[in-house]
C-alpha atoms as a PDB file:
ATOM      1  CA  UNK A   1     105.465 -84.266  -4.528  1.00  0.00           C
ATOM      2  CA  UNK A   2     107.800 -86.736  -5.950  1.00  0.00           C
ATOM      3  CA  UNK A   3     106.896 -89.350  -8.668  1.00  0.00           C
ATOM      4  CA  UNK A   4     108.207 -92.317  -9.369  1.00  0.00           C
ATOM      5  CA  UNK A   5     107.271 -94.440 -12.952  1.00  0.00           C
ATOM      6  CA  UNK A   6     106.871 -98.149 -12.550  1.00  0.00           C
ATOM      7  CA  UNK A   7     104.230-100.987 -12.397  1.00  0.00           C
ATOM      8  CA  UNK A   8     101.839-100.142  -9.305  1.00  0.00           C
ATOM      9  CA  UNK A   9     100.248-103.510  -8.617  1.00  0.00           C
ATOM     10  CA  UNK A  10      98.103-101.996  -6.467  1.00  0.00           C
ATOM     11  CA  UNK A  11      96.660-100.120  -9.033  1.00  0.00           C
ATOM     12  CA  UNK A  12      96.348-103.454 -11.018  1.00  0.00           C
ATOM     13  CA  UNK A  13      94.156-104.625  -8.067  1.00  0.00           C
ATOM     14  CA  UNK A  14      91.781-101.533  -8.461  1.00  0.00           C
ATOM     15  CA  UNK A  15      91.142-101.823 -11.640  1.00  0.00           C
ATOM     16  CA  UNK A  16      90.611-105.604 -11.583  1.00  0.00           C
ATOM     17  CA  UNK A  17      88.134-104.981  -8.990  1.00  0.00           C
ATOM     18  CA  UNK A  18      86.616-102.766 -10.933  1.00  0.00           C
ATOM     19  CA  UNK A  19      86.773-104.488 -14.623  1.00  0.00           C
ATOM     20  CA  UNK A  20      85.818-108.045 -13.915  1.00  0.00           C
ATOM     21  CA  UNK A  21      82.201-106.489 -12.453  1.00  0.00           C
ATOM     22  CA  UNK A  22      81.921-104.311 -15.680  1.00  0.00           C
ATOM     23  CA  UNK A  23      82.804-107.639 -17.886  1.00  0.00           C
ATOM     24  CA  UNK A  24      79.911-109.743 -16.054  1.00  0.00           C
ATOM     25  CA  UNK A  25      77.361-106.495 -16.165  1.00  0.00           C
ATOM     26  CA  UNK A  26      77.968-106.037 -20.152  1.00  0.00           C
ATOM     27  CA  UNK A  27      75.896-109.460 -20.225  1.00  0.00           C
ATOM     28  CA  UNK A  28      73.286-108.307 -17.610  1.00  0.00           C
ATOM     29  CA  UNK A  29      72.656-104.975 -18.661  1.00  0.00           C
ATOM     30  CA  UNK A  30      69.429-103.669 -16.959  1.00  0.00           C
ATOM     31  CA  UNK A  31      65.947-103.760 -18.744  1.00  0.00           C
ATOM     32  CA  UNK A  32      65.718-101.017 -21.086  1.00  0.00           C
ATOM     33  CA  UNK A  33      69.906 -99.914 -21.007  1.00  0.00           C
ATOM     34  CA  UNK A  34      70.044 -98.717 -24.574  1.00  0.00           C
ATOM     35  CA  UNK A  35      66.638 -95.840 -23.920  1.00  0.00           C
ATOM     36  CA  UNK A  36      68.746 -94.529 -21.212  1.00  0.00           C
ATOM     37  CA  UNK A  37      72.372 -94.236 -22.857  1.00  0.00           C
ATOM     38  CA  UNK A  38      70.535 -92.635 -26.107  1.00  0.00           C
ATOM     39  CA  UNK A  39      70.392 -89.578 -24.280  1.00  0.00           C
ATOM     40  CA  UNK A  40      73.279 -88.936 -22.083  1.00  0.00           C
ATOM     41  CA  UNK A  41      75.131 -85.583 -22.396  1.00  0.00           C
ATOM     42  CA  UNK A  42      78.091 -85.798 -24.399  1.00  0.00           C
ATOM     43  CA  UNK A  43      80.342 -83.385 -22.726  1.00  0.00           C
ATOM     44  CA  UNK A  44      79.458 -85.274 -19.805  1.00  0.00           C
ATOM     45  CA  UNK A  45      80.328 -88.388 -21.812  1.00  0.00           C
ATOM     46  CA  UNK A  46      83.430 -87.173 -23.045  1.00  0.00           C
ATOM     47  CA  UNK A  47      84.510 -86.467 -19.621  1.00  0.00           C
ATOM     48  CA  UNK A  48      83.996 -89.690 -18.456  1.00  0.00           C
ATOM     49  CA  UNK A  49      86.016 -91.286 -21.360  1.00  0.00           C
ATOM     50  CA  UNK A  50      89.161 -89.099 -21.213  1.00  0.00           C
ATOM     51  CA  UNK A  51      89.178 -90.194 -17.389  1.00  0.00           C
ATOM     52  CA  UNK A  52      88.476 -93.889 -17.835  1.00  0.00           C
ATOM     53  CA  UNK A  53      91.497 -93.526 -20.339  1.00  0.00           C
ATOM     54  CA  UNK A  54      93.571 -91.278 -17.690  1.00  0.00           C
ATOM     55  CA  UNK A  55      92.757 -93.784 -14.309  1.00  0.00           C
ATOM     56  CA  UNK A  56      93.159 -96.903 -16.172  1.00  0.00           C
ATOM     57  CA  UNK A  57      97.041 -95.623 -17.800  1.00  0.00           C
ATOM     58  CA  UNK A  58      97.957 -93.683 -14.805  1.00  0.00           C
ATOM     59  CA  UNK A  59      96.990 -96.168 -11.574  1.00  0.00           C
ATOM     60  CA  UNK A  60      99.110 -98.297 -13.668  1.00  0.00           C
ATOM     61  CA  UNK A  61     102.254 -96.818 -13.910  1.00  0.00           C
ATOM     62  CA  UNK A  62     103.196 -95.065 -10.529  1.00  0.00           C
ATOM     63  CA  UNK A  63     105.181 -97.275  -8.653  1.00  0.00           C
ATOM     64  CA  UNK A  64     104.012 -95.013  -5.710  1.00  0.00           C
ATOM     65  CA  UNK A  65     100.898 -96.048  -5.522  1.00  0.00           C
ATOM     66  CA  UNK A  66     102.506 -99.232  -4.054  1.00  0.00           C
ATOM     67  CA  UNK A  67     102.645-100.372  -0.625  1.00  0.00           C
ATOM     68  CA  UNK A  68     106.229 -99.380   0.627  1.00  0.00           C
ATOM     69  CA  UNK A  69     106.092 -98.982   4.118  1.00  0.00           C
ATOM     70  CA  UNK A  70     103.009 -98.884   6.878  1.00  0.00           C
ATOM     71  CA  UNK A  71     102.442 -95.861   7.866  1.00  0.00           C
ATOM     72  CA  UNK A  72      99.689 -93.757   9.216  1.00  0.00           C
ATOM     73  CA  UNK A  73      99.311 -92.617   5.550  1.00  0.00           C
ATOM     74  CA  UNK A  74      98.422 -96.680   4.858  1.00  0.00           C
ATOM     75  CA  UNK A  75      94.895 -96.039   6.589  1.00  0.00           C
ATOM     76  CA  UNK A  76      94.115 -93.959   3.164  1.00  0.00           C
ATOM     77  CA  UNK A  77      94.381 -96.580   0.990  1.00  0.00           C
ATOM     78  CA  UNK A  78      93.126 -98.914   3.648  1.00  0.00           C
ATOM     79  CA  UNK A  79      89.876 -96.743   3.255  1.00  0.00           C
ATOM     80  CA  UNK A  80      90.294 -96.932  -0.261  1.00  0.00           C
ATOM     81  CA  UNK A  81      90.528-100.150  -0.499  1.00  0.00           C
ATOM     82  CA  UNK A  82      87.303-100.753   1.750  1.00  0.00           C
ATOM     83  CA  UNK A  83      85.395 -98.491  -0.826  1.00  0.00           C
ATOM     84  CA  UNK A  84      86.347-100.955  -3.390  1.00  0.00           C
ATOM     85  CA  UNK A  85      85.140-103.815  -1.352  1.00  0.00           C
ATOM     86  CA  UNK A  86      81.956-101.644  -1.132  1.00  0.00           C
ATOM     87  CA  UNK A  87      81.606-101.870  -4.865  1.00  0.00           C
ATOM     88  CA  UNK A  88      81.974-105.335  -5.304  1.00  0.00           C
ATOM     89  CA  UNK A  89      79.206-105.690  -2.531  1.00  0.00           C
ATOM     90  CA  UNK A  90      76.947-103.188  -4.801  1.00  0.00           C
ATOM     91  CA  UNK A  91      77.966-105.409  -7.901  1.00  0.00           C
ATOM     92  CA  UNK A  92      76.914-108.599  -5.942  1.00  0.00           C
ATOM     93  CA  UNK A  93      73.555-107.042  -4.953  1.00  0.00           C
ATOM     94  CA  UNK A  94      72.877-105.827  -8.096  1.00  0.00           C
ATOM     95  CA  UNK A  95      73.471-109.254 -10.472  1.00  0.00           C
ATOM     96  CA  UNK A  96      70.917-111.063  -7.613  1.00  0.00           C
ATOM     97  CA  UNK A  97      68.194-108.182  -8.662  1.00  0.00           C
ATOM     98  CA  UNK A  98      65.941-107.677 -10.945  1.00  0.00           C
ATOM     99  CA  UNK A  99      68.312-106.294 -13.188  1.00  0.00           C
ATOM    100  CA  UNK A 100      66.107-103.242 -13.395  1.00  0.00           C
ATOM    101  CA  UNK A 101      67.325 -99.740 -14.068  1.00  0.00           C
ATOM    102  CA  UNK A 102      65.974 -98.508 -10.735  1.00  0.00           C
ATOM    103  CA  UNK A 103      68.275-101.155  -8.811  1.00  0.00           C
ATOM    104  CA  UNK A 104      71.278-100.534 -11.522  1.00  0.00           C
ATOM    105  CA  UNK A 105      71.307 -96.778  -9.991  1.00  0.00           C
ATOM    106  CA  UNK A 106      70.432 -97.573  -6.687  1.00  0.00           C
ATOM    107  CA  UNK A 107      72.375 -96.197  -3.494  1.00  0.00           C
ATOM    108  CA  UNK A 108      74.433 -98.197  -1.128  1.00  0.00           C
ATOM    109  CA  UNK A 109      74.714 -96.881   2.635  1.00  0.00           C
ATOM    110  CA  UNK A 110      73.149 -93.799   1.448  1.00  0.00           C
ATOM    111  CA  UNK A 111      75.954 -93.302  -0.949  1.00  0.00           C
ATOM    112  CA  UNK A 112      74.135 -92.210  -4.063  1.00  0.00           C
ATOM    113  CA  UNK A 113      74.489 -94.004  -7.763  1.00  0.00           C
ATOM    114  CA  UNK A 114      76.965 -96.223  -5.766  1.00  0.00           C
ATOM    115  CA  UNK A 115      78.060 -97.911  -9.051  1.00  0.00           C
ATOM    116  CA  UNK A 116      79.904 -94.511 -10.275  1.00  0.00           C
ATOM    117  CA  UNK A 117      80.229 -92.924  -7.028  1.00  0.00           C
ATOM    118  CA  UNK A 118      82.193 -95.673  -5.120  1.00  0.00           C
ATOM    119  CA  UNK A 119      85.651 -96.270  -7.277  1.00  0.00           C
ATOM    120  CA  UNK A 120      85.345 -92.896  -8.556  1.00  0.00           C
ATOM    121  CA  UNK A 121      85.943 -92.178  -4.581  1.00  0.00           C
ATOM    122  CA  UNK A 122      88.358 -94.801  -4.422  1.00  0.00           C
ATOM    123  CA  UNK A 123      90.698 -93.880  -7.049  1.00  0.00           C
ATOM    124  CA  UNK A 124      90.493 -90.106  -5.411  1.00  0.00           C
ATOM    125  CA  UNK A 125      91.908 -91.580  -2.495  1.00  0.00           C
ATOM    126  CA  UNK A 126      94.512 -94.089  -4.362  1.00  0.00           C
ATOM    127  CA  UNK A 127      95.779 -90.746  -6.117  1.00  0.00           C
ATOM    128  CA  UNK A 128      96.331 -89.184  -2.487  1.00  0.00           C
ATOM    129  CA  UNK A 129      97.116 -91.795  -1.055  1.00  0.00           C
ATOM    130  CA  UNK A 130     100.355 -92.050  -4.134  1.00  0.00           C
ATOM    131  CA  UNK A 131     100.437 -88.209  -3.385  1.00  0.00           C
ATOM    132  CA  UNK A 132      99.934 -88.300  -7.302  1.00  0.00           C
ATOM    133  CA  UNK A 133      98.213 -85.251  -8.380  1.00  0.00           C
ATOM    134  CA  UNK A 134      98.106 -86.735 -12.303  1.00  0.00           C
ATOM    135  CA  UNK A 135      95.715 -89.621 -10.945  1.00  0.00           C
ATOM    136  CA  UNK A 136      93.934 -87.383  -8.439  1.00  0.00           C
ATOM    137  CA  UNK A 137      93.358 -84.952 -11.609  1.00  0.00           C
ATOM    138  CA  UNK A 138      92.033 -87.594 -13.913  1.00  0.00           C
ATOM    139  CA  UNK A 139      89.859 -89.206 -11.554  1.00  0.00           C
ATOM    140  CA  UNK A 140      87.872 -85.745 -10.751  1.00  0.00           C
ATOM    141  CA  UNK A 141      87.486 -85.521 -14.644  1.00  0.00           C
ATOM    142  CA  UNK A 142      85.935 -89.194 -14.528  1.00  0.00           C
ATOM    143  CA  UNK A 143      84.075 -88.645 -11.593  1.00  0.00           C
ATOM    144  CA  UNK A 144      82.508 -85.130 -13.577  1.00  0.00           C
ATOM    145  CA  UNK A 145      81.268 -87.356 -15.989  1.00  0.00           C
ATOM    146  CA  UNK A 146      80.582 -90.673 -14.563  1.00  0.00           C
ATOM    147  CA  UNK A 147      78.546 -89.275 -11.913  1.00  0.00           C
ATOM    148  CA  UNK A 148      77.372 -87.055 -13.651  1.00  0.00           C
ATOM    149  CA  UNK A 149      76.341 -89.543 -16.267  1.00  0.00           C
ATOM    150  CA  UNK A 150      74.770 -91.628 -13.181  1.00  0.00           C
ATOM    151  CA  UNK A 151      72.998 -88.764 -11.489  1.00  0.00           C
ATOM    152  CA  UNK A 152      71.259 -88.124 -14.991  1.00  0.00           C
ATOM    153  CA  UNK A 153      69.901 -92.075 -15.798  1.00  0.00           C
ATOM    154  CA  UNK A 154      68.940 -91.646 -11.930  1.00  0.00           C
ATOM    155  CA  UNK A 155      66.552 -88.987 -12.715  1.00  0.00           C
ATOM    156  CA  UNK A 156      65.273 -90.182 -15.772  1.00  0.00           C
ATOM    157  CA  UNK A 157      64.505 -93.355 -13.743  1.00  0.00           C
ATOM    158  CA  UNK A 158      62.792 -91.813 -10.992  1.00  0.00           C
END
């Protein structure tokens, strides 16, 4: 494993596909948002915000996470990148709904809570793909509590 520090523009890409859907949501929250978060599970919650903190600092500053050469290790973060575009198509389906709960946790190819589930899987892959165990790390703490956050308002819905 070697690391290397530096701006990873890639990583700026991620998270800008995964920010500017989050900025246009925070004005089209789903009916009845705030009955939901009221009772989400705070280790769960703290989870998720130690690895929003950890993803967001770390898929920025690994220069590794770059492109550097195509190789047959590209076709991970070819995948990756794939699940992103995945997520924007969830995004996109879920700002022409009703903006109910029920479609805000909806699946997406039978992926389930597709919101969480997709970039959580996508910065997974970015981490491997940067052979960075720091970001591969912080992204199973997020994914513990994102999903896990998800899976929860899921159930409550249904």
């Amino acid at each position: 494993m070697n690391i290397n520090f530096g701006f990873s523009y890639i990583g700026l890409v991620f998270l800008l596909m995964l920010m500017i859907p989050n900025i246009i949501w925070s004005k089209n929250k789903p009916k009845e948002y705030e009955k939901y978060v009221k009772n989400e599970n705070k280790v769960l919650l703290l989870f998720e915000r130690i690895g929003e903190m950890l993803v967001t600092c770390l898929s920025l500053i690994f220069s590794d996470l770059n492109i550097n050469k195509i190789t047959n290790w590209s076709i991970i973060l070819l995948i990756a990148f794939i699940i992103m575009i995945l997520y924007e198509i969830y995004w996109i389906r879920y700002f022409k709904s009703n903006k109910t709960m029920k479609d805000m946790y909806s699946s997406l190819l039978g992926i389930p809570v597709a919101g969480a589930t997709l970039p959580v899987f996508a910065f997974f892959l970015l981490g491997i793909y940067g052979k960075n165990i720091f970001l591969i790390m912080a992204t199973i703490i997020l994914g513990i509590g994102h999903i896990g956050i998800h899976l929860n308002h899921r159930k409550e819905v249904i």
